[in-house]
Protein backbone atom coordinates (compact mmCIF):
# COMPACT_ATOMS: atom_id res chain seq x y z
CA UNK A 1 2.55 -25.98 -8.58
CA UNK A 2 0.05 -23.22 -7.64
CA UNK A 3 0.20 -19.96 -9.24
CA UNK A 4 -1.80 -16.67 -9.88
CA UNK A 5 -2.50 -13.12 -8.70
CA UNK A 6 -3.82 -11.99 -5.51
CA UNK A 7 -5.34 -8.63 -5.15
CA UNK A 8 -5.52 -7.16 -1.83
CA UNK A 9 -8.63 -4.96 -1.70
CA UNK A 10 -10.70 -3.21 1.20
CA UNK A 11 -11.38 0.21 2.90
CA UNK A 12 -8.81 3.25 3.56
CA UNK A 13 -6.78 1.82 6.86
CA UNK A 14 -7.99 -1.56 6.44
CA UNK A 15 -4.64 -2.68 7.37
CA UNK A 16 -3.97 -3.88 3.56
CA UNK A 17 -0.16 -2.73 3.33
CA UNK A 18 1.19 -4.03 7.11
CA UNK A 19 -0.58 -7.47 5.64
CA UNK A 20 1.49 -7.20 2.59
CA UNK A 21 4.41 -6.66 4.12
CA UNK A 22 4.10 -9.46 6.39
CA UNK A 23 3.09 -11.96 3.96
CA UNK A 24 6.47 -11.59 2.22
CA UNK A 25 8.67 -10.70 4.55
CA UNK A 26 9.92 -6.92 4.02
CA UNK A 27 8.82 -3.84 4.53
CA UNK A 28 7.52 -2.44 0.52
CA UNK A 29 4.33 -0.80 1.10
CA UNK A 30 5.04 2.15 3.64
CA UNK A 31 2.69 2.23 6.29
CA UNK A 32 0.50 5.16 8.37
CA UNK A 33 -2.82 5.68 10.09
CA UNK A 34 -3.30 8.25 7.16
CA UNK A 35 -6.01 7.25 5.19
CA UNK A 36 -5.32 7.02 1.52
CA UNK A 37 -1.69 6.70 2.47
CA UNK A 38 -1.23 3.91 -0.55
CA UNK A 39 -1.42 5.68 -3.64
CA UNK A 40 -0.12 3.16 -6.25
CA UNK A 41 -0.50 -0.99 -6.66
CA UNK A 42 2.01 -2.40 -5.46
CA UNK A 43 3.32 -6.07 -7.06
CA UNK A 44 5.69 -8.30 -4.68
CA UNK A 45 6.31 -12.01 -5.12
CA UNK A 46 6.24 -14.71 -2.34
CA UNK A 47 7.52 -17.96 -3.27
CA UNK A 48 6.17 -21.13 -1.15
CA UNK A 49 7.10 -24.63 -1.62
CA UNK A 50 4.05 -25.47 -3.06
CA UNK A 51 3.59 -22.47 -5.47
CA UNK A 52 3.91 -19.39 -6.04
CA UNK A 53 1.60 -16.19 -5.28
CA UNK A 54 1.94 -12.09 -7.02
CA UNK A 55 0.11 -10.26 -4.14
CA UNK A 56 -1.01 -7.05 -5.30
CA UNK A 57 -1.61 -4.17 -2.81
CA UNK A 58 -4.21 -1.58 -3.81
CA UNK A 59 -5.21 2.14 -2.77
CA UNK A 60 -8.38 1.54 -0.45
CA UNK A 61 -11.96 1.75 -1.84
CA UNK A 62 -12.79 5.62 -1.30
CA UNK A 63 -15.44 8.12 -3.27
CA UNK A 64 -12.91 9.60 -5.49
CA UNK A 65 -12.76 13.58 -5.13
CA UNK A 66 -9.14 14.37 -7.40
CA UNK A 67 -7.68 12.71 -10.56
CA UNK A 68 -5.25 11.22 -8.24
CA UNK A 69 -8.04 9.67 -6.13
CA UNK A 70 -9.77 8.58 -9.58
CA UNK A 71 -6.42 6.70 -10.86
CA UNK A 72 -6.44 5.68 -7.11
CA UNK A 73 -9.73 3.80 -7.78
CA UNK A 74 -8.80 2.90 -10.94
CA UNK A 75 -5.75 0.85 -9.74
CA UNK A 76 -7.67 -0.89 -7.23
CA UNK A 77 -10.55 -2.11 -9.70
CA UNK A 78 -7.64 -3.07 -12.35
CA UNK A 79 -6.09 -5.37 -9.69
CA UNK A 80 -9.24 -7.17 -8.90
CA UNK A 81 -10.01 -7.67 -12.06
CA UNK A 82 -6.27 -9.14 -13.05
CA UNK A 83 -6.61 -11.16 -10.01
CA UNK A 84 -7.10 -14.84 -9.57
CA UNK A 85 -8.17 -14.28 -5.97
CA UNK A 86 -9.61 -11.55 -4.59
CA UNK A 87 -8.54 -10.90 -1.05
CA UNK A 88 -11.14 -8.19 0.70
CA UNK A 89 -9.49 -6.70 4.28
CA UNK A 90 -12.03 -5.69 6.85
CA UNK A 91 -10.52 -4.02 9.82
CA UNK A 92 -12.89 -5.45 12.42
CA UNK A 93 -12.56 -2.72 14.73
CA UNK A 94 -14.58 -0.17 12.34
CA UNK A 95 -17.99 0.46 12.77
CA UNK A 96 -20.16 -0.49 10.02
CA UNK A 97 -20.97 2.57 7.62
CA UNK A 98 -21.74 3.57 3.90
CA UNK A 99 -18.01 2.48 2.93
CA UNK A 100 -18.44 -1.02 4.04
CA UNK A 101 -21.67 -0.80 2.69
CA UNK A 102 -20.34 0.61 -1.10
CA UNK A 103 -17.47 -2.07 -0.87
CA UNK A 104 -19.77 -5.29 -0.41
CA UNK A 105 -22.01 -3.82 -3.28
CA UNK A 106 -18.34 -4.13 -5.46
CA UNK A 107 -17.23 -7.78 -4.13
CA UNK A 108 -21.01 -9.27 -4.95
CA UNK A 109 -20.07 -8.46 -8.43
CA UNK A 110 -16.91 -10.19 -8.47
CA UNK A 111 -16.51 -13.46 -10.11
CA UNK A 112 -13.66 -15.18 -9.09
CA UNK A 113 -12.71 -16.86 -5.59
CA UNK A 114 -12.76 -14.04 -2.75
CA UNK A 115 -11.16 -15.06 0.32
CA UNK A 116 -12.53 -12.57 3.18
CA UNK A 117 -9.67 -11.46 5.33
CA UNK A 118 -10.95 -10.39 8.68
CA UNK A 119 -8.01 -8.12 10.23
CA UNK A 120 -6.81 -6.74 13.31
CA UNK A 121 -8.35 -9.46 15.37
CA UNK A 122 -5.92 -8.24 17.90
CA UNK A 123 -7.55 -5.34 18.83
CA UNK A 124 -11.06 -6.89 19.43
CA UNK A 125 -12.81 -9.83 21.80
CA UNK A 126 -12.75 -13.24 20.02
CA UNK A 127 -17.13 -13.15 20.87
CA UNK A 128 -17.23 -10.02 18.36
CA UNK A 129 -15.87 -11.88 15.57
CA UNK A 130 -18.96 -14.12 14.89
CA UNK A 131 -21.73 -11.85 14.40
CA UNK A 132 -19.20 -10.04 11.98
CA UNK A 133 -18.56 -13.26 10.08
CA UNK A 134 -22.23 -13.80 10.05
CA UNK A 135 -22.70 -10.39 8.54
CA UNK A 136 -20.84 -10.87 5.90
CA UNK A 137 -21.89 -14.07 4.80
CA UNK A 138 -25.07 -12.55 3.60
CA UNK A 139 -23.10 -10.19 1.36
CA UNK A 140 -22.42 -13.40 -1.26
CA UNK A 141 -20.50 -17.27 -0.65
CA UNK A 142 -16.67 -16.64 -0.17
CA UNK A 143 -14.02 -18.85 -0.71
CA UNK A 144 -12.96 -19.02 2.71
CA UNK A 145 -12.91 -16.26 5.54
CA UNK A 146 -9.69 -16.10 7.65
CA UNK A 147 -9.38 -13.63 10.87
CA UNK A 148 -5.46 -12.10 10.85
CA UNK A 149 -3.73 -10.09 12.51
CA UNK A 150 -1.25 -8.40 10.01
CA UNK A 151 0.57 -6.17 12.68
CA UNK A 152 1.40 -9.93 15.16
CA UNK A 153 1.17 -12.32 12.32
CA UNK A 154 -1.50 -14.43 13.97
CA UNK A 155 -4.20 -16.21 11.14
CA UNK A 156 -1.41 -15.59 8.34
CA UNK A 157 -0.21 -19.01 7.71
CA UNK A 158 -3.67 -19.99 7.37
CA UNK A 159 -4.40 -17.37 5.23
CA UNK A 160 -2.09 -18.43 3.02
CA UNK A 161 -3.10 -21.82 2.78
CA UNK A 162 -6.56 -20.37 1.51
CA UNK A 163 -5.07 -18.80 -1.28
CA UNK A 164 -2.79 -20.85 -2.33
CA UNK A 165 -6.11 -23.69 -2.23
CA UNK A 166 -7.86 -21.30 -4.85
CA UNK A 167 -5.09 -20.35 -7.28
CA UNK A 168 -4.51 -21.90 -10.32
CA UNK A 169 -2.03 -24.54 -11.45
CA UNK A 170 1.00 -23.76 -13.54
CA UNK A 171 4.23 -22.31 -14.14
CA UNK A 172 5.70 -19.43 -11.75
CA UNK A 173 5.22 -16.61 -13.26
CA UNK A 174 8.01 -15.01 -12.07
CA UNK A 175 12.03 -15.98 -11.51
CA UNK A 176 12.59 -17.70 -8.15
CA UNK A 177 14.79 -14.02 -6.42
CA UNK A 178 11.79 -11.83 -8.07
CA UNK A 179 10.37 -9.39 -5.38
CA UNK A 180 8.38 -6.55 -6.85
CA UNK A 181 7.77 -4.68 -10.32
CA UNK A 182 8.46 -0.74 -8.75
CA UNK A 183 11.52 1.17 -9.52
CA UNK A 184 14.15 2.13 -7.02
CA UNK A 185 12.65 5.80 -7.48
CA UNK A 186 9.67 4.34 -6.35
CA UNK A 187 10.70 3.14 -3.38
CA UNK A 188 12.77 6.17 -2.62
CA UNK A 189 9.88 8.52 -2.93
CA UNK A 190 7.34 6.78 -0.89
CA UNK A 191 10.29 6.55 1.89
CA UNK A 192 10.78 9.94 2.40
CA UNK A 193 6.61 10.59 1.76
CA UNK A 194 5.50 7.97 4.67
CA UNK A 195 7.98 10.36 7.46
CA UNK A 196 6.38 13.39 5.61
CA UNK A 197 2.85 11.46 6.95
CA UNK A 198 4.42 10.47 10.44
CA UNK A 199 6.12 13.59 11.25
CA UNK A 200 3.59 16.43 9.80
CA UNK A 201 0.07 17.43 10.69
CA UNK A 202 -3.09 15.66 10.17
CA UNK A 203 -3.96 17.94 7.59
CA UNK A 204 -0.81 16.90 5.37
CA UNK A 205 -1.20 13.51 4.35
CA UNK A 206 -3.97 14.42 1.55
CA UNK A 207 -2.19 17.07 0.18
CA UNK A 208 1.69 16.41 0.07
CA UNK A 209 3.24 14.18 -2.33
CA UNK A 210 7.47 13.16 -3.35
CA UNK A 211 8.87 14.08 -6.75
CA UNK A 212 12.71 12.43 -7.36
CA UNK A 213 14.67 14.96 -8.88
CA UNK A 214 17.71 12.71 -9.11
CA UNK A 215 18.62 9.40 -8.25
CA UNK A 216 22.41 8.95 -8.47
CA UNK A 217 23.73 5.58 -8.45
CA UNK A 218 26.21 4.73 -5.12
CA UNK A 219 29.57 5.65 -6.02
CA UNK A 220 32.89 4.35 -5.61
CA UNK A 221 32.15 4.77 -1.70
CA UNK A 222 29.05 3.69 -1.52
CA UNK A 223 27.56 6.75 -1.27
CA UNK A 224 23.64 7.12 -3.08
CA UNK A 225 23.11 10.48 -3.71
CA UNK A 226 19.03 11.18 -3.61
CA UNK A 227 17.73 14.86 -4.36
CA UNK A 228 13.97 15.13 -3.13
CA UNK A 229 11.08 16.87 -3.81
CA UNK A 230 8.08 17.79 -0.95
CA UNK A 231 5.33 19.05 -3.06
CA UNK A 232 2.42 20.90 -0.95
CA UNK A 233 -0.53 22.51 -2.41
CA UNK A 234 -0.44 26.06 -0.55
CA UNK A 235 1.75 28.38 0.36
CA UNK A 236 0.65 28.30 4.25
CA UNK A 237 1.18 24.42 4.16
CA UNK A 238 5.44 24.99 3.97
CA UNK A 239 6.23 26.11 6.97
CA UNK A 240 4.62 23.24 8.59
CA UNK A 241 6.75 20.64 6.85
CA UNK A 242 9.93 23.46 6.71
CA UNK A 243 9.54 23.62 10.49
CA UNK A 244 10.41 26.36 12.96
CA UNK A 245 14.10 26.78 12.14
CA UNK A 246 14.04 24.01 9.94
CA UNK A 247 13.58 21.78 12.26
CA UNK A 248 10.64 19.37 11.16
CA UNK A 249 12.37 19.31 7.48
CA UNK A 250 16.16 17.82 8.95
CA UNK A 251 13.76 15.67 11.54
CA UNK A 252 11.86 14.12 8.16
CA UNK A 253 15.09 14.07 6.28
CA UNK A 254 16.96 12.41 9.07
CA UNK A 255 14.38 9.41 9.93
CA UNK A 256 14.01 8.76 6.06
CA UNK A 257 17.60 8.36 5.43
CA UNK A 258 17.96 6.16 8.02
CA UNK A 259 15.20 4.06 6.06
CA UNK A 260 17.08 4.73 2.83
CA UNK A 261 20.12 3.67 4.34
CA UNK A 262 18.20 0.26 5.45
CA UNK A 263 15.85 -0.56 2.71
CA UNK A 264 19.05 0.47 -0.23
CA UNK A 265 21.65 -1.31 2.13
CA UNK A 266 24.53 1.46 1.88
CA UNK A 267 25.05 5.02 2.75
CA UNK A 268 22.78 7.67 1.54
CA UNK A 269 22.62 11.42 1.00
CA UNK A 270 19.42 13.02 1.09
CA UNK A 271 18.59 16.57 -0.28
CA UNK A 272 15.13 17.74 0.91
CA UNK A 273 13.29 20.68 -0.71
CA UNK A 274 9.78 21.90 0.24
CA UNK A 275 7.57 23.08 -3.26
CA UNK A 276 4.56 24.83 -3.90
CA UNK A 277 2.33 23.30 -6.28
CA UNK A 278 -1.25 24.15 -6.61
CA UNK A 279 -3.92 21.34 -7.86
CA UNK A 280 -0.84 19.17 -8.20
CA UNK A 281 -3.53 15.95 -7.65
CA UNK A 282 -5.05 17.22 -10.62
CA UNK A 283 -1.96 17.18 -12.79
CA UNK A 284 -2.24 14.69 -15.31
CA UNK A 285 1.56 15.11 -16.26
CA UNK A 286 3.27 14.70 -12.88
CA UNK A 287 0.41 12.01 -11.47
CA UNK A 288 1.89 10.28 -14.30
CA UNK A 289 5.92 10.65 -12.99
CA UNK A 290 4.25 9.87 -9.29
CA UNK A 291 2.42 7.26 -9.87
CA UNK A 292 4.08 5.17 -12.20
CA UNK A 293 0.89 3.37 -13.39
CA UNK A 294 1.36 -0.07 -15.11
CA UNK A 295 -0.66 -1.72 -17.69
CA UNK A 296 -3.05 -4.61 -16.72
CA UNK A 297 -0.90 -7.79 -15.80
C-alpha cells in the first residue's frame, strides 16, 4: 500500500484548513476569514483503499512579528520538511504580491514531490486558471497541479489520486480508527477561539487566544464540564468580547457549546471568562500550554 506524510502549506487564508477538513471528512481545523486563524499543525489520518495518507495542516507562510508567529513559522517549515509530499494551496482569487512571491522562493528549495493545489476555483472563470498555471510552472517542475475547490469538494478526488501517486510504499503508519494526534483540550480550545473570531471585531483575531482551565470528564449524566479562558492583550479589548450586558460573551459561549456538544457527542457546560494578559504572544510559558508543539514526526 501507499503511505507517507502530506504537508499542507500556502499563504494566510489560502483555504488550507476547509481542504483538510474535507479531505477526511470532519470538521478538525476550525475555520475563519481571519488570517493567521491556524495557529498549530494539525495531524489527521485518512485511510483509502489503496493506502494510507497523515495530512498535516500548517499555520500559513507569514513574516513573523511575535514568538507565537515565529513557532507559527516554525511549525509550518517542520511539516514540510517531515513530509513526503508537499502540498502548496494557492487561493486563486488573490492577487499576486510579495507573499506569493516569498512562498515560491521557499517551495523552489524543496526537494521532495510538491503537488500544487490550485483552490477556490469556485470563485473564479475557468479562462483565469491557465495563465495562473502557467505562472507557476516557471517557479520549478511539480508533481502534478490540481485546481479544488475545498469549500464544494470539486478537484478533490483527483487530488487525492496525485498524492497518493507520489507517496511511498509501506506499512500504515497509523491503526485503521486513528484520526488525529491533538488532545481533547485542544480541540476544546480552538472551539470556543474560532466563535471568539466569528463573533468579535476585526481587530480580535490577532490578539485573543483560549487557555483550558479544566477539562472535566462527562459524568454519570453525560454532562462535560469545560471552564474557559479568553485571553486579550488590553484592557480596552474586554468589553468588546464581554459585550454590552454581557451579551457578545453568552452569544460566543452559546454557539461554541453547541459545537462542543457536536464535535464531543454529549452534553456540555461551558464557563467563559474574559482575561487580561499583556504580550501574552510573547510568553514562552503559556505559548507552550497553547500550542501544544510536537516533536518532528
Amino acid at each position: 500500500m501507499k503511505a507517507g506524510f502530506v504537508s499542507l502549506v500556502g499563504l494566510p487564508n489560502a483555504g488550507k484548513s476547509t481542504l483538510l477538513n474535507r479531505l477526511v471528512g470532519t470538521k478538525l481545523a476550525i475555520v475563519s476569514d481571519k488570517p493567521q486563524t491556524t495557529r498549530n499543525r494539525i495531524l489527521a489520518v485518512r485511510n483509502y483503499p489503496g493506502g494510507q495518507v497523515v495530512y498535516l495542516d500548517t499555520p500559513g507562510i507569514h513574516r513573523p512579528v511575535h514568538r507565537m508567529n515565529m513557532r507559527m513559522l516554525d511549525a509550518a517549515n517542520d511539516a514540510m520538511r517531515d513530509a513526503d509530499v508537499v502540498g502548496v494551496v494557492i487561493d486563486v482569487t488573490q492577487k499576486p504580491g510579495g507573499g506569493q512571491r516569498h512562498l515560491s522562493e521557499v517551495i523552489k528549495k524543496l526537494d521532495r514531490p510538491v503537488v500544487l493545489i490550485l483552490n477556490k476555483i469556485d470563485l473564479v472563470a475557468k479562462r483565469k486558471l491557465l495563465p495562473l498555471i502557467d505562472e507557476w510552472q516557471h517557479v520549478r517542475d511539480f508533481a502534478a497541479i490540481v485546481p479544488v475547490s475545498a469549500t464544494t469538494g470539486d478537484g478533490v478526488p483527483a487530488l487525492e489520486d496525485a498524492v497518493l501517486d507520489h507517496l511511498p510504499t509501506g506499512d500504515a503508519l497509523y491503526p485503521e480508527d486513528y484520526l488525529t494526534d491533538q488532545p481533547e483540550r485542544f480541540f476544546a480550545a480552538e472551539i470556543v477561539r474560532e466563535q471568539v473570531l466569528r463573533h468579535t471585531h476585526a481587530e480580535m483575531p490577532f490578539s485573543t487566544a483560549v487557555v483550558v482551565d479544566k477539562f472535566e470528564e462527562p459524568d454519570e449524566g453525560g454532562l462535560l464540564r469545560l471552564y474557559c479562558s479568553i485571553l486579550v492583550e488590553r484592557e480596552s479589548q474586554k468589553p468588546i468580547v464581554i459585550g454590552r450586558r454581557g451579551d457578545m460573551i453568552r452569544t460566543i459561549g452559546t454557539a461554541a457549546r453547541l459545537e462542543l456538544e457536536r464535535f464531543f457527542d454529549t452534553r456540555v457546560f461551558l464557563d467563559l471568562h474574559v482575561k487580561v494578559k499583556g504580550e501574552w504572544r510573547e510568553d514562552d510559558r503559556l505559548l507552550d500550554e497553547m500550542m501544544n508543539r510536537k516533536h518532528h514526526l
